[in-house]
N, C-alpha and C. Protein backbone atom coordinates (compact mmCIF):
# COMPACT_ATOMS: atom_id res chain seq x y z
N UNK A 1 -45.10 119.81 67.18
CA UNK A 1 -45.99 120.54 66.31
C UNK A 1 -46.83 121.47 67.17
N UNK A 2 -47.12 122.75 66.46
CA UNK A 2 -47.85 123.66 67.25
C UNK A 2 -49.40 123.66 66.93
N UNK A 3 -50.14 123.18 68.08
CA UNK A 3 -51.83 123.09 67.46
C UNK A 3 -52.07 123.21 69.11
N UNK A 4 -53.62 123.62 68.69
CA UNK A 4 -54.53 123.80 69.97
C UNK A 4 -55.89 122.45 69.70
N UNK A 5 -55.35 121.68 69.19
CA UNK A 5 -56.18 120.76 68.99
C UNK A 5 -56.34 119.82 70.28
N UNK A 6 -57.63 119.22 70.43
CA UNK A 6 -57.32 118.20 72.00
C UNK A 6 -57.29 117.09 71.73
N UNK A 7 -57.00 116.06 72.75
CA UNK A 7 -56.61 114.56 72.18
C UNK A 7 -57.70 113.84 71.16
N UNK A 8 -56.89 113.38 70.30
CA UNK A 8 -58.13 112.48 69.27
C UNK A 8 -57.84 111.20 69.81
N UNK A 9 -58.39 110.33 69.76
CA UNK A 9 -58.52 108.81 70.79
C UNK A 9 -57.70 107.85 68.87
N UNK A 10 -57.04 106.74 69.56
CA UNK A 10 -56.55 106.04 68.29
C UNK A 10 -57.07 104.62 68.64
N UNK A 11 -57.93 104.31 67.96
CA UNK A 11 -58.50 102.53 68.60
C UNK A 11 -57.65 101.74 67.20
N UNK A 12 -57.41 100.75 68.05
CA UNK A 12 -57.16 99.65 67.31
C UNK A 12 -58.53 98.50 66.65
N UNK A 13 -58.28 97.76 65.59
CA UNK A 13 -59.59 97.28 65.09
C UNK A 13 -58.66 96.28 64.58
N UNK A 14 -60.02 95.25 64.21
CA UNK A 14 -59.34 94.24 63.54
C UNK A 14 -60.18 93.93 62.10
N UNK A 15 -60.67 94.77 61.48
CA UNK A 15 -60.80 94.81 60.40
C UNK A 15 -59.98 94.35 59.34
N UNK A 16 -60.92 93.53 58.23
CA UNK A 16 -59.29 93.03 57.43
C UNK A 16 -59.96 93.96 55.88
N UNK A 17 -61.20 94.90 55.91
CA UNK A 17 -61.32 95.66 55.06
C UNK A 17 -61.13 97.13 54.55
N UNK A 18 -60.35 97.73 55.54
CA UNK A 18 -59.55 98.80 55.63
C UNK A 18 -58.54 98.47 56.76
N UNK A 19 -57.34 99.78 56.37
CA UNK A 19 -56.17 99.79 56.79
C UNK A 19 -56.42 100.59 58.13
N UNK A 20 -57.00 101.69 57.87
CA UNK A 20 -57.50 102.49 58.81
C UNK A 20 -59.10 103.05 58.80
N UNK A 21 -59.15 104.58 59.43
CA UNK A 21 -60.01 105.26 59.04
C UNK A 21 -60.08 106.52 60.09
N UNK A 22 -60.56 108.10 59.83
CA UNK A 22 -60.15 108.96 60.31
C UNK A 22 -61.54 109.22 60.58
N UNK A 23 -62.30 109.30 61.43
CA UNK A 23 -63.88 109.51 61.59
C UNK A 23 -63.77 111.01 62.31
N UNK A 24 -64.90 111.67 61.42
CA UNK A 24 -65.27 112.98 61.72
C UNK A 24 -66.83 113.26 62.12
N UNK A 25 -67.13 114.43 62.91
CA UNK A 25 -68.42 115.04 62.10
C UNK A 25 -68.01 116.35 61.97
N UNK A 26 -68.59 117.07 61.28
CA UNK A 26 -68.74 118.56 60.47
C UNK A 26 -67.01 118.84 61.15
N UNK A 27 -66.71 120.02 61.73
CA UNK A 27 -65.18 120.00 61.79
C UNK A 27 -64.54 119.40 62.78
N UNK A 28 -65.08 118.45 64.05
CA UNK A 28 -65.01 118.14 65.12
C UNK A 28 -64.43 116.36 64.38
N UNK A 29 -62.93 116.03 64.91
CA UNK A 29 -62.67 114.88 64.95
C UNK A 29 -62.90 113.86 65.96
N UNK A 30 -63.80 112.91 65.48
CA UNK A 30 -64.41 111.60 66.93
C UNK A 30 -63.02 110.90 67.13
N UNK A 31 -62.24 109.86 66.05
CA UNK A 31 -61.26 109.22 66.08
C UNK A 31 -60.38 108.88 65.19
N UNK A 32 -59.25 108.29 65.39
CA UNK A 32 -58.40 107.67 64.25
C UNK A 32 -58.56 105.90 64.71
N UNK A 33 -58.89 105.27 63.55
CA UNK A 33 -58.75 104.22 64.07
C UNK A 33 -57.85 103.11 62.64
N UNK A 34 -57.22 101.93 63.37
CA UNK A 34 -55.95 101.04 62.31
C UNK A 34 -56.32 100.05 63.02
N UNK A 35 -56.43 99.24 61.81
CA UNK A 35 -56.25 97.51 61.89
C UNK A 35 -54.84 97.20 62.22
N UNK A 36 -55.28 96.61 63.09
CA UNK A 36 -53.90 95.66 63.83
C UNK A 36 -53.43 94.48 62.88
N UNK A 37 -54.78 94.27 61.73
CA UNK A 37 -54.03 93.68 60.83
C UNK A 37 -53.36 93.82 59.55
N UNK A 38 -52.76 92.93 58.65
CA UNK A 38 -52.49 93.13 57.61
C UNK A 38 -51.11 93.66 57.74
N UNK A 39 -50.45 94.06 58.50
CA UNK A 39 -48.94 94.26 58.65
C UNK A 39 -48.83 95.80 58.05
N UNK A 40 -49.81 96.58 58.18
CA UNK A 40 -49.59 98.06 57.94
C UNK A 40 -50.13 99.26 58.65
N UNK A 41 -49.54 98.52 60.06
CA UNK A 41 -50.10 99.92 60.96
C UNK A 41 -49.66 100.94 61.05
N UNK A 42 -48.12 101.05 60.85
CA UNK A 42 -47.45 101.98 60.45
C UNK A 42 -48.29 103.08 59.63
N UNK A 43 -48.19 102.71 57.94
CA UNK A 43 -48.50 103.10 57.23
C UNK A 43 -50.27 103.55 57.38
N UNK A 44 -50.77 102.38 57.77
CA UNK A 44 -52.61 103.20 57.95
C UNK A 44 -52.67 104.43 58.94
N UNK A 45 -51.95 103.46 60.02
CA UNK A 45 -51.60 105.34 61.06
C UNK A 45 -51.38 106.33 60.72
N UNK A 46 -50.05 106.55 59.80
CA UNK A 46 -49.86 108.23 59.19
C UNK A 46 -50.96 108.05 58.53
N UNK A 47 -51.06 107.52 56.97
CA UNK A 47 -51.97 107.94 56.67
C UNK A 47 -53.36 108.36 57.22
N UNK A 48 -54.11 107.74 58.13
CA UNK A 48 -54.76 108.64 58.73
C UNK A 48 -54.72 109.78 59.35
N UNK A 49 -53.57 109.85 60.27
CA UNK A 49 -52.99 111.42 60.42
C UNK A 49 -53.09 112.10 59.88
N UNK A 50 -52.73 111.62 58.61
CA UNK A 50 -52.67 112.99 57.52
C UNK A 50 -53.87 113.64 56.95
N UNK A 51 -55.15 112.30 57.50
CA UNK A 51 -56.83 112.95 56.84
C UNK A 51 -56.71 113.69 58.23
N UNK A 52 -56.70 113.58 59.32
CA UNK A 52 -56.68 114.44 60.57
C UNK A 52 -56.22 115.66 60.32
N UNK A 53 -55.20 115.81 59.79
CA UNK A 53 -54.26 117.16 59.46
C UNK A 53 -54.65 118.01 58.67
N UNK A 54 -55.24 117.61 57.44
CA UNK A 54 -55.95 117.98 56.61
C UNK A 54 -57.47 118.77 56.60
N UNK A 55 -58.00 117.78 57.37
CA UNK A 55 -59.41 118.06 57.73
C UNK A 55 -59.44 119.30 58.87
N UNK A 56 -58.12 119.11 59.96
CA UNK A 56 -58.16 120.24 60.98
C UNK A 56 -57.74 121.34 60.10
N UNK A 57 -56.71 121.70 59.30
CA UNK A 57 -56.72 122.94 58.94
C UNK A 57 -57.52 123.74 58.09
N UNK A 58 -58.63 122.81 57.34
CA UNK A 58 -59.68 123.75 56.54
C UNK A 58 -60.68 122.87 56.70
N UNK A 59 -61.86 123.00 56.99
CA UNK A 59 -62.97 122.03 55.99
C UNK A 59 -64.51 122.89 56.21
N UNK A 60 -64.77 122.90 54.85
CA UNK A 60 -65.91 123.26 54.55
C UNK A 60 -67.20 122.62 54.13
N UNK A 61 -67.77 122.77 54.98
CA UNK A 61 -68.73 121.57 55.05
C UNK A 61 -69.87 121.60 53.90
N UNK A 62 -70.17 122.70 53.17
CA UNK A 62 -71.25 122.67 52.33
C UNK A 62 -70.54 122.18 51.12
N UNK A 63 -69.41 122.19 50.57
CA UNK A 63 -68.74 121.57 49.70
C UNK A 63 -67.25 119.94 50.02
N UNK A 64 -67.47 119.81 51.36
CA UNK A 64 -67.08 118.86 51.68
C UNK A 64 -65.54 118.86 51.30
N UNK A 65 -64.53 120.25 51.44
CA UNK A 65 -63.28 120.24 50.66
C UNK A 65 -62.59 120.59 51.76
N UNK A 66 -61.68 120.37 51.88
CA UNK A 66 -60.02 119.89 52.58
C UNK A 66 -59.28 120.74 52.16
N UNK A 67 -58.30 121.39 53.31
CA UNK A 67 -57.15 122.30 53.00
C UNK A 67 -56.39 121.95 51.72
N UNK A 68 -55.97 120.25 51.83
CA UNK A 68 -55.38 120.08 50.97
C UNK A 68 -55.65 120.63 49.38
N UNK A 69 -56.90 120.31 49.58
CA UNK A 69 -57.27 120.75 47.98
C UNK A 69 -57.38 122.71 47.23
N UNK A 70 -57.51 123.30 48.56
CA UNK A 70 -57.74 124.80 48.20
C UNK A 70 -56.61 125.30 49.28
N UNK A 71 -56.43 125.16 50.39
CA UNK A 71 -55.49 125.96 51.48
C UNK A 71 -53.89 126.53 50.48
N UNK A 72 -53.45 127.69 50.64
CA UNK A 72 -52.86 128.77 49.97
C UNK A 72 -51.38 127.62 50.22
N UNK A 73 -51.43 127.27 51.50
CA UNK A 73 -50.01 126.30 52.30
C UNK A 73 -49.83 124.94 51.46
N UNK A 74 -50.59 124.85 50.57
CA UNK A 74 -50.55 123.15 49.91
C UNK A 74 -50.63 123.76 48.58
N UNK A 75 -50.78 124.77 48.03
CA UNK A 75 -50.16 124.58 46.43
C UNK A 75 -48.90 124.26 45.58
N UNK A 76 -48.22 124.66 46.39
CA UNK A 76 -46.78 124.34 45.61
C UNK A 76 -46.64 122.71 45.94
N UNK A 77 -47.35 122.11 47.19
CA UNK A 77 -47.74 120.48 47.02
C UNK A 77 -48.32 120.13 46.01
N UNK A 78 -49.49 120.71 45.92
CA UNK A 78 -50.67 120.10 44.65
C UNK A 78 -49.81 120.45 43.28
N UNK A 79 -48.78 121.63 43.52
CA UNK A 79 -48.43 121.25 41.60
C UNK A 79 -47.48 120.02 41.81
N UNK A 80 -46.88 119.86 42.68
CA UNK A 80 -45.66 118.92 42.72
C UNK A 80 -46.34 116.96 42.76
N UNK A 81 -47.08 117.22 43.46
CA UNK A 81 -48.34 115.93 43.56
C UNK A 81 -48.59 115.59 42.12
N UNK A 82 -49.08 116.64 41.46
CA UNK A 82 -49.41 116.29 39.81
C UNK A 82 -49.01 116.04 39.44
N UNK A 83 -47.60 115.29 39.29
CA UNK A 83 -46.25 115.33 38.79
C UNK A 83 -45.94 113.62 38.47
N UNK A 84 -46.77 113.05 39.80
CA UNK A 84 -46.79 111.82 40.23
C UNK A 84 -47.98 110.81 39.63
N UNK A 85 -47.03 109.54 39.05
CA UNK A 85 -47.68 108.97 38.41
C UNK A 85 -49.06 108.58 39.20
N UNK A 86 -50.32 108.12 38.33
CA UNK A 86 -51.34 107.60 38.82
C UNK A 86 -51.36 105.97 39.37
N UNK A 87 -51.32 105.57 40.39
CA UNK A 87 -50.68 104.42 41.20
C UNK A 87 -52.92 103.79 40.78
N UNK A 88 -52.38 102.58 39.97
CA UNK A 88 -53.60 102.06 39.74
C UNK A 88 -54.18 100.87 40.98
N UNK A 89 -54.95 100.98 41.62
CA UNK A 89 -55.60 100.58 43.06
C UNK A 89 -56.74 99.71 42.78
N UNK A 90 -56.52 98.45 43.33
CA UNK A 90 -57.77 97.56 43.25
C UNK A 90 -59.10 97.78 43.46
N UNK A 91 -60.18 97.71 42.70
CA UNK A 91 -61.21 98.44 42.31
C UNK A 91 -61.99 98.80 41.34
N UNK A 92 -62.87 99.23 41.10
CA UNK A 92 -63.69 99.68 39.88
C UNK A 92 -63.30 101.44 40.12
N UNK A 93 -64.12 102.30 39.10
CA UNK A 93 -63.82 103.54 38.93
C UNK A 93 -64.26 104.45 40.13
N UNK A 94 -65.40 104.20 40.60
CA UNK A 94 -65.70 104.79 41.95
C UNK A 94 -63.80 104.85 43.07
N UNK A 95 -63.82 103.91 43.13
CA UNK A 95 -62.71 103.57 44.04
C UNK A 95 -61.91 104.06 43.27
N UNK A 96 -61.40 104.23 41.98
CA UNK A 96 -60.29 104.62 41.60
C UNK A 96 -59.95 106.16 42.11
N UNK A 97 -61.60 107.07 41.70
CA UNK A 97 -61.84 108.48 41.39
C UNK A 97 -61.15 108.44 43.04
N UNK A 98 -61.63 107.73 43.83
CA UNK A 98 -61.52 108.34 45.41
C UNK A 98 -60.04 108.05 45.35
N UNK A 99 -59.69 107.15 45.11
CA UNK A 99 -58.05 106.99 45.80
C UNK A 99 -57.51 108.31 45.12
N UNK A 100 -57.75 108.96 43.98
CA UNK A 100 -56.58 110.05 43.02
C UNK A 100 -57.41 111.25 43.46
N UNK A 101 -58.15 111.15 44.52
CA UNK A 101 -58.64 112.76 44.85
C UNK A 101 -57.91 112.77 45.94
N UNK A 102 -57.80 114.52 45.67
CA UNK A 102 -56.81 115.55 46.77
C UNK A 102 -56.68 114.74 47.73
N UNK A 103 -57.39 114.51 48.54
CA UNK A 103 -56.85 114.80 49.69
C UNK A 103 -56.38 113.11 50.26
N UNK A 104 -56.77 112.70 49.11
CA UNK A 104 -56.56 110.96 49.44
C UNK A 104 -54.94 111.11 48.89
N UNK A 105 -54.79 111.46 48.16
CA UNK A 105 -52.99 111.38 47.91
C UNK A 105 -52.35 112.28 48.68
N UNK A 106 -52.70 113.83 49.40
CA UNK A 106 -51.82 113.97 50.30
C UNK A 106 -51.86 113.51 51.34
N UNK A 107 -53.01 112.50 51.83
CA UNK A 107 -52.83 111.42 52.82
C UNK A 107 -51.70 110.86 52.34
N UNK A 108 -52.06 109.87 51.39
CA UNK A 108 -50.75 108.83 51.05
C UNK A 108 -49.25 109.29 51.24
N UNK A 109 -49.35 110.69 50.22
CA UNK A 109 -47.98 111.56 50.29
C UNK A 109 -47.02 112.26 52.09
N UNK A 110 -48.20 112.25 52.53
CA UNK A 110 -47.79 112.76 54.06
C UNK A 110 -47.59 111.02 54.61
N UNK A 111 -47.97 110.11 54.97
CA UNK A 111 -47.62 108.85 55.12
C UNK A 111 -46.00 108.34 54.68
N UNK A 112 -45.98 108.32 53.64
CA UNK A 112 -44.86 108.48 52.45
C UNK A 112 -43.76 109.25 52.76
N UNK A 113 -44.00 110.47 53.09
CA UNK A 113 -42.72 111.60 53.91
C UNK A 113 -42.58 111.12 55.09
N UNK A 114 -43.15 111.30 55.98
CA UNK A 114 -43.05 110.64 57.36
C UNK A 114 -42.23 109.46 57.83
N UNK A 115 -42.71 107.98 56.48
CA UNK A 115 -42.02 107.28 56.95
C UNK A 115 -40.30 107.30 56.19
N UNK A 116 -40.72 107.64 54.47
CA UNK A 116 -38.77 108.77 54.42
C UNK A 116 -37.91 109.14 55.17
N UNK A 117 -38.64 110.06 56.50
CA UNK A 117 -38.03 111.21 56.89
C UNK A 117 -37.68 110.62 58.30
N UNK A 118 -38.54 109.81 58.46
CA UNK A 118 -38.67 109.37 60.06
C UNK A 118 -36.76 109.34 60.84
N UNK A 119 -36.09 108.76 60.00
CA UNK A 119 -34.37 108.00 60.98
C UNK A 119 -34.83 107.29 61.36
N UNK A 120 -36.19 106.21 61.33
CA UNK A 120 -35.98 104.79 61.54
C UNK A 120 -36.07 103.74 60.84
N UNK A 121 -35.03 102.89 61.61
CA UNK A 121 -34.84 102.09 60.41
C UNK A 121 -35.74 101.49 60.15
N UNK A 122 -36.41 100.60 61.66
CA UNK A 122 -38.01 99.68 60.58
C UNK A 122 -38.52 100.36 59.71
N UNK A 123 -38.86 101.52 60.64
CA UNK A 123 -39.97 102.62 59.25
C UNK A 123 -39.43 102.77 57.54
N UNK A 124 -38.14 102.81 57.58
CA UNK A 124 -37.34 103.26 56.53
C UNK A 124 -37.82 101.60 55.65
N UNK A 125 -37.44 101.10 56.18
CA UNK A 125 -37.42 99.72 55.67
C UNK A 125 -39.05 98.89 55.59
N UNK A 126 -39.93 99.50 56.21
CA UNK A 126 -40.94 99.01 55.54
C UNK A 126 -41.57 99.69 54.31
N UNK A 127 -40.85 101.18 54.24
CA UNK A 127 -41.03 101.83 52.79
C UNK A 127 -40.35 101.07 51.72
N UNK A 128 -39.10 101.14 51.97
CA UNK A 128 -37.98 100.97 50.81
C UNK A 128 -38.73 98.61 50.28
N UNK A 129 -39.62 98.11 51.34
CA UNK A 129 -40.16 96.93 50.59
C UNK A 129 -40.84 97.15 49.98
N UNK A 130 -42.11 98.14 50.58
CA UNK A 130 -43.53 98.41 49.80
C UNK A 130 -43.10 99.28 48.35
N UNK A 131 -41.81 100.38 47.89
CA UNK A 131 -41.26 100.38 46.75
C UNK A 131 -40.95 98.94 46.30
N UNK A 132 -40.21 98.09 46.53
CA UNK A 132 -39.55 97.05 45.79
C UNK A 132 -40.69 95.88 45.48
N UNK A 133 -41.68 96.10 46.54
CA UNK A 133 -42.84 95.45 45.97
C UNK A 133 -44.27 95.85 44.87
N UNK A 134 -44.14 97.46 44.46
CA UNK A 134 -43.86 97.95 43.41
C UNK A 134 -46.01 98.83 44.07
N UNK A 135 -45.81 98.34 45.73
CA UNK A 135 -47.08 98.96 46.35
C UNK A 135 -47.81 100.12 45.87
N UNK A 136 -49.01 100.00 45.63
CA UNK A 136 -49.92 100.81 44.70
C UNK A 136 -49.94 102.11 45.70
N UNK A 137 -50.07 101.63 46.62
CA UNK A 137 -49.90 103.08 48.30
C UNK A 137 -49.03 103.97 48.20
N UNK A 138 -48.17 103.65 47.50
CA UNK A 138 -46.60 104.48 47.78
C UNK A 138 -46.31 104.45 46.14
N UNK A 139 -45.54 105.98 46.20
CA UNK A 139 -44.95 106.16 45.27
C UNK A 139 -43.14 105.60 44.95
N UNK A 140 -42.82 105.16 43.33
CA UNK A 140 -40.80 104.99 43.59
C UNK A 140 -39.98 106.07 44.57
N UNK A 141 -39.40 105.40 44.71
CA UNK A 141 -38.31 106.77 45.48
C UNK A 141 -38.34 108.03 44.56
N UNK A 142 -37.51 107.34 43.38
CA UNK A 142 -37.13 108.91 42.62
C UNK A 142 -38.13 109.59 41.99
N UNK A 143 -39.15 108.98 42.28
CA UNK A 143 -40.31 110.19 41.26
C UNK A 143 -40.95 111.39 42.80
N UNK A 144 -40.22 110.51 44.06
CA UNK A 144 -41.39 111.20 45.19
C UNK A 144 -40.63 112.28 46.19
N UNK A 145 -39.70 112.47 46.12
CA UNK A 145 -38.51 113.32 46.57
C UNK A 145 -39.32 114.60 46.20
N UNK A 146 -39.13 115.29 45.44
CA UNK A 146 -39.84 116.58 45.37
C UNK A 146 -41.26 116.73 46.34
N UNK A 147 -42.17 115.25 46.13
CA UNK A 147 -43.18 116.19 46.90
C UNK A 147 -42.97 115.68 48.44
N UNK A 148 -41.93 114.78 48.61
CA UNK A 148 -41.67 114.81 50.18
C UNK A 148 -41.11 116.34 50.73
N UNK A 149 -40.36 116.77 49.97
CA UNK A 149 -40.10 118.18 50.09
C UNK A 149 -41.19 119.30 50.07
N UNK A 150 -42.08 118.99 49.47
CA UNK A 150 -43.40 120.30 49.23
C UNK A 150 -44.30 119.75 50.68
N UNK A 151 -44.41 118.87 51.03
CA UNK A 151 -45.48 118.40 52.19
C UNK A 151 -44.32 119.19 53.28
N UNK A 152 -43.07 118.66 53.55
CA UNK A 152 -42.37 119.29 54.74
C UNK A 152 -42.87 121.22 54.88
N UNK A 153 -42.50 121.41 52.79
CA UNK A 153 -42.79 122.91 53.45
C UNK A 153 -44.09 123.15 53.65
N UNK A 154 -45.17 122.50 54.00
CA UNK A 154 -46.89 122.91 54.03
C UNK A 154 -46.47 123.02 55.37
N UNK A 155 -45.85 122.62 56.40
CA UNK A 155 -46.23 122.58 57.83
C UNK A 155 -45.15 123.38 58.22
N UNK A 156 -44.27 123.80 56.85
CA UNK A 156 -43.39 125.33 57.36
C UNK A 156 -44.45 126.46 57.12
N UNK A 157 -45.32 126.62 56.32
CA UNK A 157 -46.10 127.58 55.95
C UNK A 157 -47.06 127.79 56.86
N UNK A 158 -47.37 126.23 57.05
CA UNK A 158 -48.58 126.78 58.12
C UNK A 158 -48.10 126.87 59.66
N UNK A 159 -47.08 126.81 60.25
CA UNK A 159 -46.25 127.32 61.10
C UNK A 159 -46.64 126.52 61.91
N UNK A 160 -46.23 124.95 61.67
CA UNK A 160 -46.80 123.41 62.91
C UNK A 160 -45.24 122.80 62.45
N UNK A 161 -43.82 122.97 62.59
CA UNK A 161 -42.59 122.85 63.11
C UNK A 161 -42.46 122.86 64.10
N UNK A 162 -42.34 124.05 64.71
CA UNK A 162 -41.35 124.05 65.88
C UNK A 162 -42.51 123.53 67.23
N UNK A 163 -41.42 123.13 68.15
CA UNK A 163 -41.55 122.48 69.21
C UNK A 163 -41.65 123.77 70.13
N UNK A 164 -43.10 123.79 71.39
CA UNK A 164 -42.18 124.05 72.50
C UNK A 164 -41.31 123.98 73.00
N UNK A 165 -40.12 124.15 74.02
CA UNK A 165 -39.72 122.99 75.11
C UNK A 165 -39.40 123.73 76.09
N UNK A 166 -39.32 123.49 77.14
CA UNK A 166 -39.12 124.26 78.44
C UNK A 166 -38.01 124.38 78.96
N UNK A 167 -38.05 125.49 79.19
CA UNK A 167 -36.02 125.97 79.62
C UNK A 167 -35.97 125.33 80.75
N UNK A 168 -34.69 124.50 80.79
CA UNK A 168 -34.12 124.07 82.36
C UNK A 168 -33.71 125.15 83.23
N UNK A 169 -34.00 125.22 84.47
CA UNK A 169 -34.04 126.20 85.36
C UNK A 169 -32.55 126.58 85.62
């Protein structure tokens, strides 16, 4: 991926009340940090990535909003996102409102592609349980294909594909 971003530090925690967490101030990222427990580091990892990703390409601090939600590169995501059922999440309504805002589902949704797309098999296979276990985190296969496709093209649009690599001499 092409960025001028500098290293963000990834701590491990042993929290058993979040999965992760992506700590910021104003546009400057402090860390990513995942519980080593609960058997979803995988999954808390991207998903935090994806508040990282999000937060680096837009954020406006007097309204507190995320590329995801306004950036020109994530609309044809956000109509395709809408598409997707509302995955009901343990909680009262506060917690609900947060899990079904922007930028909390193209977290989930970029998590979700990643581990799809990955060619590995654990990865593949800790998706294809958390479907069969019917996981509020993740969307069915067949409803989520389209927006695994609209997230790939956000990072064609915003031109974070291609790789360096250095010619052999």
């Amino acid at each position: 991926m092409l960025s001028d971003l500098t290293p963000v530090p990834v701590r491990a925690t042993t929290t058993i009340s979040e999965a992760g967490a992506y700590r910021f101030r104003r546009r400057d990222p402090i860390d990513v940090r995942v519980s080593r427990l609960g058997g979803r580091v995988a999954l808390g990892f991207l998903h935090e990535l994806g508040h990282l990703l999000d937060h680096q390409v837009f954020y406006d601090r007097k309204t507190r909003t995320w590329a995801s939600a306004v950036h020109v590169a994530f609309t044809s995501w956000r109509a395709a996102a809408a598409t997707l059922e509302r995955r009901p999440l343990p909680g009262g309504r506060h917690r609900q409102r947060y899990f079904n805002s922007t930028h909390e589902i193209w977290a989930r949704s970029y998590s979700q592609t990643v581990l799809l797309r990955s060619g590995d098999r654990v990865l593949q296979a800790q998706l294809t349980k958390l479907q069969a276990d019917d996981d509020p985190h993740v969307w069915p296969a067949d409803q989520f294909e389209a927006v695994a496709v609209e997230v790939e093209r956000v990072f064609e649009r915003l031109g974070l594909t291609q790789l360096s690599l250095p010619l052999a001499a």
